[in-house]
PDB file of N, CA and C in Angstrom:
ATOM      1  N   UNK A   1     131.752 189.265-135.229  1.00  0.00           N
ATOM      2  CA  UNK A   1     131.414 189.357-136.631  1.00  0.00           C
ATOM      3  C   UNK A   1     131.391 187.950-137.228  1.00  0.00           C
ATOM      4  N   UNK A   2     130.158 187.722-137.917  1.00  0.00           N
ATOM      5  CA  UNK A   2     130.686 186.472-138.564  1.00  0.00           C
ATOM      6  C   UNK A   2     131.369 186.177-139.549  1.00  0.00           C
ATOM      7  N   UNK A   3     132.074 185.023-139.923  1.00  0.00           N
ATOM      8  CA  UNK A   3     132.606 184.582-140.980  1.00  0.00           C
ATOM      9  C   UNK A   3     132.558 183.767-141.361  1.00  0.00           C
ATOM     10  N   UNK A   4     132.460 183.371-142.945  1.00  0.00           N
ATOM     11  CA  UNK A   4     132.338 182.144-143.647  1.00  0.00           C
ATOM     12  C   UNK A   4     132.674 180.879-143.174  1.00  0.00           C
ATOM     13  N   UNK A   5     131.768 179.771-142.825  1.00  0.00           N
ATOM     14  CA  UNK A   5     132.529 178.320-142.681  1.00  0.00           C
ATOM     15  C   UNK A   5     133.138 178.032-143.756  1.00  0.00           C
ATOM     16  N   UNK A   6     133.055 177.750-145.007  1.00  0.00           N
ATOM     17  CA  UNK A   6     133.386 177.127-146.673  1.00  0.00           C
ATOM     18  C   UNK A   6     133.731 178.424-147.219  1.00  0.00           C
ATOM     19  N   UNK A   7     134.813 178.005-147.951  1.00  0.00           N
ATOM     20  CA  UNK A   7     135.161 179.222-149.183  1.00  0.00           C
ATOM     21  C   UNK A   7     134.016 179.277-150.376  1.00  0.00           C
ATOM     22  N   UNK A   8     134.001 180.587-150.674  1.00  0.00           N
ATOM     23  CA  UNK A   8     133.062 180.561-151.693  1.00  0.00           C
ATOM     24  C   UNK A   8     133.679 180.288-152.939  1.00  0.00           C
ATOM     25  N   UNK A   9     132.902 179.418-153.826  1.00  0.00           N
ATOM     26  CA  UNK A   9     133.531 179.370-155.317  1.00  0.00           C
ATOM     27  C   UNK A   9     134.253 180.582-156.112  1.00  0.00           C
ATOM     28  N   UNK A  10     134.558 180.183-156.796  1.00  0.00           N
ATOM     29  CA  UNK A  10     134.882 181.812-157.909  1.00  0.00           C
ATOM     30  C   UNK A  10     133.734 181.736-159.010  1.00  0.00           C
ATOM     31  N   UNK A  11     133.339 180.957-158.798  1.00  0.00           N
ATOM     32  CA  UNK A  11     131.866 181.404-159.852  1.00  0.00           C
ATOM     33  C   UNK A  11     131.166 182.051-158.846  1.00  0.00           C
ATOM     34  N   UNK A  12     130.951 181.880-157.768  1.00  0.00           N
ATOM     35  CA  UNK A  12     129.587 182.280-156.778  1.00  0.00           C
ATOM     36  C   UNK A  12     130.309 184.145-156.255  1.00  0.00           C
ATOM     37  N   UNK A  13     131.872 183.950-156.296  1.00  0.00           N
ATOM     38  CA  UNK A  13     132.531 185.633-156.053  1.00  0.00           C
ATOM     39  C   UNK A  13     132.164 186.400-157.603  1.00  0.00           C
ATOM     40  N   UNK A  14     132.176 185.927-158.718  1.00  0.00           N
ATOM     41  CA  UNK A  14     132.494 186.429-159.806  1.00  0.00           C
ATOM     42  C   UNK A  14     130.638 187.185-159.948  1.00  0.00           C
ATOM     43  N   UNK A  15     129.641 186.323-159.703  1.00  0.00           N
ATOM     44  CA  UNK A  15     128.190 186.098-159.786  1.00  0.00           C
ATOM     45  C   UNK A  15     128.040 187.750-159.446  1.00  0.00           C
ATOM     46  N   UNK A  16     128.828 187.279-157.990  1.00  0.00           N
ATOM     47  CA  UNK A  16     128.266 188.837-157.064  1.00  0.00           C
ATOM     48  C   UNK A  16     128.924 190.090-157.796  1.00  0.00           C
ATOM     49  N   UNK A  17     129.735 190.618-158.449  1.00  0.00           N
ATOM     50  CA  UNK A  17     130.817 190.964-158.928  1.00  0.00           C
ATOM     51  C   UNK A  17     130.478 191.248-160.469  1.00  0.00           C
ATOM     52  N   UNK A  18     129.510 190.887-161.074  1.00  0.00           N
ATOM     53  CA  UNK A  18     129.147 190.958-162.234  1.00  0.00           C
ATOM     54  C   UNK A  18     128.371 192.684-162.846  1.00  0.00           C
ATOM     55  N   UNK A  19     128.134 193.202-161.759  1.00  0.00           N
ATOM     56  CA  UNK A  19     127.495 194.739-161.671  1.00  0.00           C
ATOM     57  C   UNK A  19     128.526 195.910-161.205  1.00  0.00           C
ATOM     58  N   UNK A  20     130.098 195.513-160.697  1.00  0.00           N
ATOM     59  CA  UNK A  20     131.125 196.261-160.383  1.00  0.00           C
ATOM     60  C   UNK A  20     131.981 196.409-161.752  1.00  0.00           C
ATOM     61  N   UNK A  21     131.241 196.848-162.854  1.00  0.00           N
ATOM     62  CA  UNK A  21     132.121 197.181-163.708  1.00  0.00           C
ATOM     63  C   UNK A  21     131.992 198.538-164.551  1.00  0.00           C
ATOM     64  N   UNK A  22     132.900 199.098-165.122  1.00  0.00           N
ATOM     65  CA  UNK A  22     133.008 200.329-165.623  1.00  0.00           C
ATOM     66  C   UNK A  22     132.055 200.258-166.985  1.00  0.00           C
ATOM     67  N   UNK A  23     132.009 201.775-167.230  1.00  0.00           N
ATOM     68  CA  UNK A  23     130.890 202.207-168.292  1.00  0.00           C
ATOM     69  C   UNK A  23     131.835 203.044-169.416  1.00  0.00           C
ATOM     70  N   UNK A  24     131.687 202.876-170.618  1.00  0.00           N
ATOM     71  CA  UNK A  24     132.197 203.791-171.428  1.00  0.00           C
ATOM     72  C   UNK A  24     131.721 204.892-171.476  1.00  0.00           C
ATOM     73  N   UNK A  25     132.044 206.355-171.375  1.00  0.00           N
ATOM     74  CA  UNK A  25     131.345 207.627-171.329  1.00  0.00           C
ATOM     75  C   UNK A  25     130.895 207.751-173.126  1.00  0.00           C
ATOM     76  N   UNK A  26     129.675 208.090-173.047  1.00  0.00           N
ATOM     77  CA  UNK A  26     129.044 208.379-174.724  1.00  0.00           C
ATOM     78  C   UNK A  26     129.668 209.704-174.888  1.00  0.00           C
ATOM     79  N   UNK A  27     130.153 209.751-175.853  1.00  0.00           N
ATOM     80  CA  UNK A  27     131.271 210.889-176.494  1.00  0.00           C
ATOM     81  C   UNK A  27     130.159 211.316-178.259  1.00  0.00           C
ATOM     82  N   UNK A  28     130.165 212.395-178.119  1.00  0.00           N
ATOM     83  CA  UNK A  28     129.915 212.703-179.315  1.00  0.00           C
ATOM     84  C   UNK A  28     130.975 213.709-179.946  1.00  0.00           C
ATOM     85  N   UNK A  29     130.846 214.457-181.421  1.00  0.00           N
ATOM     86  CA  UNK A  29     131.657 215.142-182.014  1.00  0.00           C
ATOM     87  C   UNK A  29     130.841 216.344-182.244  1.00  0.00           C
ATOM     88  N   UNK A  30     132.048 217.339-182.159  1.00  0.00           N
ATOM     89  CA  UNK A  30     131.517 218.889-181.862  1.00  0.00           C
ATOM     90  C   UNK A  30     131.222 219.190-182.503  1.00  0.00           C
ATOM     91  N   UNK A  31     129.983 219.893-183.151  1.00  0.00           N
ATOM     92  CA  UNK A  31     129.898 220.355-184.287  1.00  0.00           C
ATOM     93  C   UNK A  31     130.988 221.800-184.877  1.00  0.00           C
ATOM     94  N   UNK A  32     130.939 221.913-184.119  1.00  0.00           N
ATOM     95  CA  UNK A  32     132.182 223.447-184.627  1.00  0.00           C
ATOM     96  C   UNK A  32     133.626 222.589-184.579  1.00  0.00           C
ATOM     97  N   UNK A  33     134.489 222.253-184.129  1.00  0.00           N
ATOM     98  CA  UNK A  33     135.782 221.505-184.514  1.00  0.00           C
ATOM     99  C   UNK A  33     135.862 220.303-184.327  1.00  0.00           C
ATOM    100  N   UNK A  34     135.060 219.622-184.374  1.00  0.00           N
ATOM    101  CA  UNK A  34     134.860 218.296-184.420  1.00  0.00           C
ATOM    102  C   UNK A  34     136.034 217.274-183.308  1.00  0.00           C
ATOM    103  N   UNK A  35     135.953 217.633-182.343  1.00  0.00           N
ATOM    104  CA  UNK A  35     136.172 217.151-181.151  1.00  0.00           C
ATOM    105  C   UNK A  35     135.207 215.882-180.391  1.00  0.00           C
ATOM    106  N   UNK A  36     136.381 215.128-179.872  1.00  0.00           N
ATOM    107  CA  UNK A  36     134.458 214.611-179.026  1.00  0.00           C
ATOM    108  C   UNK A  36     134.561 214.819-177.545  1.00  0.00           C
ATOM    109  N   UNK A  37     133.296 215.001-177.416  1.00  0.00           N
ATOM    110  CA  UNK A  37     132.828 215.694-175.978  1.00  0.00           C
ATOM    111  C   UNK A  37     131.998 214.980-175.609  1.00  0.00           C
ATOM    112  N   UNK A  38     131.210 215.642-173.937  1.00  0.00           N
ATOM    113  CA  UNK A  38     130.424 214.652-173.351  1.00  0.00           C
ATOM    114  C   UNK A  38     129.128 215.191-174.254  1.00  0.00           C
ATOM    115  N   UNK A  39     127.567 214.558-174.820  1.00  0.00           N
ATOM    116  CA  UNK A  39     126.767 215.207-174.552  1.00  0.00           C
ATOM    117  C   UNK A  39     126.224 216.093-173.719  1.00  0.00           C
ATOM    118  N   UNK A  40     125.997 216.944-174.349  1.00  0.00           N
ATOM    119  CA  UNK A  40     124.843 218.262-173.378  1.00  0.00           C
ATOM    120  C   UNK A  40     126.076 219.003-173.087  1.00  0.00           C
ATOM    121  N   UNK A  41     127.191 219.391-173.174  1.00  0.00           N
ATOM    122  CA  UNK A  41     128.566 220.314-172.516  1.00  0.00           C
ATOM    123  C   UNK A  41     128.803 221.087-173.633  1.00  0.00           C
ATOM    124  N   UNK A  42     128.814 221.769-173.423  1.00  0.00           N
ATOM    125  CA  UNK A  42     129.863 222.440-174.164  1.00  0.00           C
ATOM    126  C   UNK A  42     131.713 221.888-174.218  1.00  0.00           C
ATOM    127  N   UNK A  43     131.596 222.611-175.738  1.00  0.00           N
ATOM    128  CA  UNK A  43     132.897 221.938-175.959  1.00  0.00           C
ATOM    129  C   UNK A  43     134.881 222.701-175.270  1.00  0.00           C
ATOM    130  N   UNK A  44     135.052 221.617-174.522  1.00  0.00           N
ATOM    131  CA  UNK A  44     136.100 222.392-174.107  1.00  0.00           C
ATOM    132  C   UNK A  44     137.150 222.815-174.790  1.00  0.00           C
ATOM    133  N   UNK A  45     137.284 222.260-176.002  1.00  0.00           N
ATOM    134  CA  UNK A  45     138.022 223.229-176.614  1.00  0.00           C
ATOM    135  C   UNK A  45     138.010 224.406-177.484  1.00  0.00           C
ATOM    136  N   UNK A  46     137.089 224.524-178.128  1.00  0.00           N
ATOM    137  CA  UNK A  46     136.404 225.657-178.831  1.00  0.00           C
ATOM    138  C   UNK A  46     135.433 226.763-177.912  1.00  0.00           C
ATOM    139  N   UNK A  47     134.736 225.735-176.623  1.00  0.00           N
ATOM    140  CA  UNK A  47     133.890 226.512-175.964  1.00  0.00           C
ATOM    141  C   UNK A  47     132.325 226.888-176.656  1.00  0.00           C
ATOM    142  N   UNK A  48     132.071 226.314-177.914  1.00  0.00           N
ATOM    143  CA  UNK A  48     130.812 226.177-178.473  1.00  0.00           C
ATOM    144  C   UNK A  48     130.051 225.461-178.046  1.00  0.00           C
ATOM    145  N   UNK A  49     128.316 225.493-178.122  1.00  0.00           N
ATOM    146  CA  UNK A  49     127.277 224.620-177.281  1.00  0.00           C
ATOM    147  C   UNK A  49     126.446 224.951-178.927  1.00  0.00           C
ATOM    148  N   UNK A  50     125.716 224.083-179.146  1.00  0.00           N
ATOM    149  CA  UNK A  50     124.724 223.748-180.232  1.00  0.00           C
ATOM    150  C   UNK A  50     125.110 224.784-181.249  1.00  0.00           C
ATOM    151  N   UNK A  51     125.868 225.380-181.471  1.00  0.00           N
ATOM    152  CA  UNK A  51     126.501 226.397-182.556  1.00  0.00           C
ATOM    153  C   UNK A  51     126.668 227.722-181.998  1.00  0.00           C
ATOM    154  N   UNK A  52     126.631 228.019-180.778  1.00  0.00           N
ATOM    155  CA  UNK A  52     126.552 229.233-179.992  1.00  0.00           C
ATOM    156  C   UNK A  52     127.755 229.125-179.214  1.00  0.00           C
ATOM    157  N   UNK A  53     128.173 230.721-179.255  1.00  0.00           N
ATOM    158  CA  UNK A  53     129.702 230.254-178.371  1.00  0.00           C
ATOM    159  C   UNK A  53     129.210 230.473-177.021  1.00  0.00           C
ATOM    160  N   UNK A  54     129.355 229.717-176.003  1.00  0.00           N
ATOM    161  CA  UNK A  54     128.673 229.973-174.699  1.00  0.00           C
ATOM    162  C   UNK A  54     129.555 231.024-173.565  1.00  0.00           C
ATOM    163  N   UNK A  55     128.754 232.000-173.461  1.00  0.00           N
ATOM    164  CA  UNK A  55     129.494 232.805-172.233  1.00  0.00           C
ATOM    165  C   UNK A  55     130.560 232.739-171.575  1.00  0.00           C
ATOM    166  N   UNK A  56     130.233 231.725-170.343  1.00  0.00           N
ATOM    167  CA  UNK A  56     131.545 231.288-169.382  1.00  0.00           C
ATOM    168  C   UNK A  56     132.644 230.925-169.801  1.00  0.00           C
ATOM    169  N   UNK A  57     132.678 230.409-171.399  1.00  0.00           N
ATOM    170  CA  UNK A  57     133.904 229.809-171.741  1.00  0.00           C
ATOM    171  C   UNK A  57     134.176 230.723-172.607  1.00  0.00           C
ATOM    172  N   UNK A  58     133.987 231.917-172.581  1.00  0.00           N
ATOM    173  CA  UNK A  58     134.406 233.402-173.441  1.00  0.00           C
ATOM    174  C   UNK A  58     135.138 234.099-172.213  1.00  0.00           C
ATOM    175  N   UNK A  59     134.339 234.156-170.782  1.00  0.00           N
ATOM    176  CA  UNK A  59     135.043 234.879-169.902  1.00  0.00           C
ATOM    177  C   UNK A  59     136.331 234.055-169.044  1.00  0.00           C
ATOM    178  N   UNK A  60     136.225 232.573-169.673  1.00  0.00           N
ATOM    179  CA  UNK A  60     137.811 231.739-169.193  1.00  0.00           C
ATOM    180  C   UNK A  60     138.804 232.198-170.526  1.00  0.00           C
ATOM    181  N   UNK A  61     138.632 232.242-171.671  1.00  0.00           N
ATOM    182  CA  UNK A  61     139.586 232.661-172.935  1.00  0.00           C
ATOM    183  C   UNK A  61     140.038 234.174-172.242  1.00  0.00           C
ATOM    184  N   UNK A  62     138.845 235.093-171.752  1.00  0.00           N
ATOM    185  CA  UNK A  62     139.789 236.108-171.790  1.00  0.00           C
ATOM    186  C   UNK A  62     140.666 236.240-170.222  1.00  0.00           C
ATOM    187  N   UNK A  63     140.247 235.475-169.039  1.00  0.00           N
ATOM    188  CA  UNK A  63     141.253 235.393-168.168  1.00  0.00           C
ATOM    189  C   UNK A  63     142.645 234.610-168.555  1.00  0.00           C
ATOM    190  N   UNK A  64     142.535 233.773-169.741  1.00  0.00           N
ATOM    191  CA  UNK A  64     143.909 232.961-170.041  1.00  0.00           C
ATOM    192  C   UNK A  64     144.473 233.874-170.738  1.00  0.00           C
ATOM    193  N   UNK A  65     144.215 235.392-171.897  1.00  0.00           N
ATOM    194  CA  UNK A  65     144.789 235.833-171.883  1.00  0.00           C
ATOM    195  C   UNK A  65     145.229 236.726-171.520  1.00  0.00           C
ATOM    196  N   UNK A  66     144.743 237.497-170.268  1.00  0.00           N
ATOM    197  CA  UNK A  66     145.079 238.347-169.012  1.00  0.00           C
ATOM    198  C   UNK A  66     146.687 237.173-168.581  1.00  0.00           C
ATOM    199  N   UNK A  67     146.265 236.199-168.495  1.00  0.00           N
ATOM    200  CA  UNK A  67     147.434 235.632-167.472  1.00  0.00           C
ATOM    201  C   UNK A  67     148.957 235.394-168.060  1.00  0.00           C
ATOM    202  N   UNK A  68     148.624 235.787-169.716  1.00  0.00           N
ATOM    203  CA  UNK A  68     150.070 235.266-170.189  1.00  0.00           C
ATOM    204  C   UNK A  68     150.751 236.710-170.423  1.00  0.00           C
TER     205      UNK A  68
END
């Protein structure tokens, strides 16, 4: 395998290294309880999508209260 003759600078490591960085997730606020969520999801805490309560998160409310 080869390896470097000369150390590389820390400008020339940092250069390469300039595209390994994190992203803030875009968060918006729910319209029904004003939460923020990801776009396009439904909201996990209310379980509302564009003002509609969405299905799947009607049939997780009623398994949470089956379980208590």
């Amino acid at each position: 395998m080869g390896l470097p003759k000369r150390r590389h600078s820390r400008s020339r490591r940092n250069k390469r290294r300039t595209h390994q960085k994190l992203s803030v997730p875009a968060l918006v606020e729910c319209s029904h309880c004003h939460t923020m969520i990801l776009p396009h999801n439904a909201c996990h805490n209310c379980g509302y999508y564009q003002g509609e309560k969405v299905d799947h998160t009607v049939e997780q409310e009623e398994k949470r209260k089956r379980q208590k």
